[in-house]
C-alpha atoms as a PDB file:
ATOM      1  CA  UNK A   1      21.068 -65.782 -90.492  1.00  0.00           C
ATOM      2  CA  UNK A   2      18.035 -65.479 -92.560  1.00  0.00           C
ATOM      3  CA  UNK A   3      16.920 -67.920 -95.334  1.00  0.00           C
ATOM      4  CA  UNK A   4      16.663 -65.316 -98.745  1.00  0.00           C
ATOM      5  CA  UNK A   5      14.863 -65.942-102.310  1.00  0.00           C
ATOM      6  CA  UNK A   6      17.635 -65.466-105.105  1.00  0.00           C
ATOM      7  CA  UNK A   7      16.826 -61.875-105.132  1.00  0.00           C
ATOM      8  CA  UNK A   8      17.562 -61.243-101.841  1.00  0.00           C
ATOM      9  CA  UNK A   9      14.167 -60.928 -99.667  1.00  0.00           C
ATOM     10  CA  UNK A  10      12.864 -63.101 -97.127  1.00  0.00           C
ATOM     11  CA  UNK A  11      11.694 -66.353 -97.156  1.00  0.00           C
ATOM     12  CA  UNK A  12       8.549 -66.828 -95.252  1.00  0.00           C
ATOM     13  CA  UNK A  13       9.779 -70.030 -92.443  1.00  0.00           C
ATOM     14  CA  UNK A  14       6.787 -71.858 -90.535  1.00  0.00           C
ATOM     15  CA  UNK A  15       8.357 -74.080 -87.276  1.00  0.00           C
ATOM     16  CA  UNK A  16       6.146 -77.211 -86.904  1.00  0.00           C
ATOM     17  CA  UNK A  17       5.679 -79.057 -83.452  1.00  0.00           C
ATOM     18  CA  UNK A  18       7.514 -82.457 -84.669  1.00  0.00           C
ATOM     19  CA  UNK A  19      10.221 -84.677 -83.775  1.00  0.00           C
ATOM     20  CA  UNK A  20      10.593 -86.295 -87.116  1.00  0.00           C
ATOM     21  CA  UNK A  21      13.183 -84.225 -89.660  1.00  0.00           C
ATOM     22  CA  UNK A  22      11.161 -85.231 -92.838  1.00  0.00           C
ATOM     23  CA  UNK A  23       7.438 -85.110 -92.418  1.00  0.00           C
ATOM     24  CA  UNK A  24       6.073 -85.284 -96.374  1.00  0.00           C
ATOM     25  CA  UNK A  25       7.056 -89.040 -96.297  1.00  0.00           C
ATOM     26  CA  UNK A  26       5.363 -91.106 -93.211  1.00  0.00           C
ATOM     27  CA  UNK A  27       4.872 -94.556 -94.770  1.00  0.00           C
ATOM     28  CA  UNK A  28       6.928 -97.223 -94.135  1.00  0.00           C
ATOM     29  CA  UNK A  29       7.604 -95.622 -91.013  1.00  0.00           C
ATOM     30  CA  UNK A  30       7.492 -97.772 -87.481  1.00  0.00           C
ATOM     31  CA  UNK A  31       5.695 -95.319 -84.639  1.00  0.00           C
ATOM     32  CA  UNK A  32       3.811 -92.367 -86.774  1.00  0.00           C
ATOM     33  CA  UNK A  33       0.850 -90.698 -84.563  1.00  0.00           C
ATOM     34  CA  UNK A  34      -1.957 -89.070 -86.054  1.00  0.00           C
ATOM     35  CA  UNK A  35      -0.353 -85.606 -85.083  1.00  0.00           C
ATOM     36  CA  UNK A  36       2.329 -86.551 -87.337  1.00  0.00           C
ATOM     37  CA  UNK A  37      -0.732 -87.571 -90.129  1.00  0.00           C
ATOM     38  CA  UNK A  38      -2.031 -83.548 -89.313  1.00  0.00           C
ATOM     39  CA  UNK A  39       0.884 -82.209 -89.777  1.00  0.00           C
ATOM     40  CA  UNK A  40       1.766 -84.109 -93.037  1.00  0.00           C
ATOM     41  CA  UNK A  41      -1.671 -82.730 -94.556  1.00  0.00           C
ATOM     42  CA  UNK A  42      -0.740 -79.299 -93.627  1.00  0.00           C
ATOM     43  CA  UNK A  43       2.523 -79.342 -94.927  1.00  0.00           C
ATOM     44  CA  UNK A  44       1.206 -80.744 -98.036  1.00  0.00           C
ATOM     45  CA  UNK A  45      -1.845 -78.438 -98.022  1.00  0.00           C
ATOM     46  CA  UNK A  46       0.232 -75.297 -97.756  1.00  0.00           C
ATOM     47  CA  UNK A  47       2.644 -76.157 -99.833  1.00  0.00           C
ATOM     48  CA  UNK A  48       0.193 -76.809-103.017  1.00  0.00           C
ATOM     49  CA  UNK A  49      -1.526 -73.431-101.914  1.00  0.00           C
ATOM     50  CA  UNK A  50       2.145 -72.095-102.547  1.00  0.00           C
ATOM     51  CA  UNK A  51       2.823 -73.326-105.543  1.00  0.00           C
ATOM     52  CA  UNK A  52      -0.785 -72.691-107.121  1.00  0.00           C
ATOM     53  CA  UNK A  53      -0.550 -68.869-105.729  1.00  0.00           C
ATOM     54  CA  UNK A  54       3.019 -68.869-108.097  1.00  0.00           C
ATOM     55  CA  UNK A  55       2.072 -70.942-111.187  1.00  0.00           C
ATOM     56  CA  UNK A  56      -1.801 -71.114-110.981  1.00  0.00           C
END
């Protein structure tokens, strides 16, 4: 099973390396590496690129 946009196509899925199941919130958090810190500012980083490419 495939994740779909409302109009059917494909979603475009990225698998991170990470144990945690929310990564855009780290604070408050006891044990957070900086390869958890990466791959927060990736997430975030791609996911601003997303939403400029669709509103900017």
């Amino acid at each position: 099973m495939w994740v779909k946009n409302s109009d059917g196509t494909n979603i475009d899925i990225e698998m991170i390396d990470s144990e945690l199941h929310v990564v855009t919130r780290l604070n408050g958090r006891d044990n957070i590496t900086q390869h958890d810190r990466d791959i927060q500012a990736y997430v975030k980083h791609e996911f601003y690129q997303t939403i400029r490419g669709v509103y900017g």
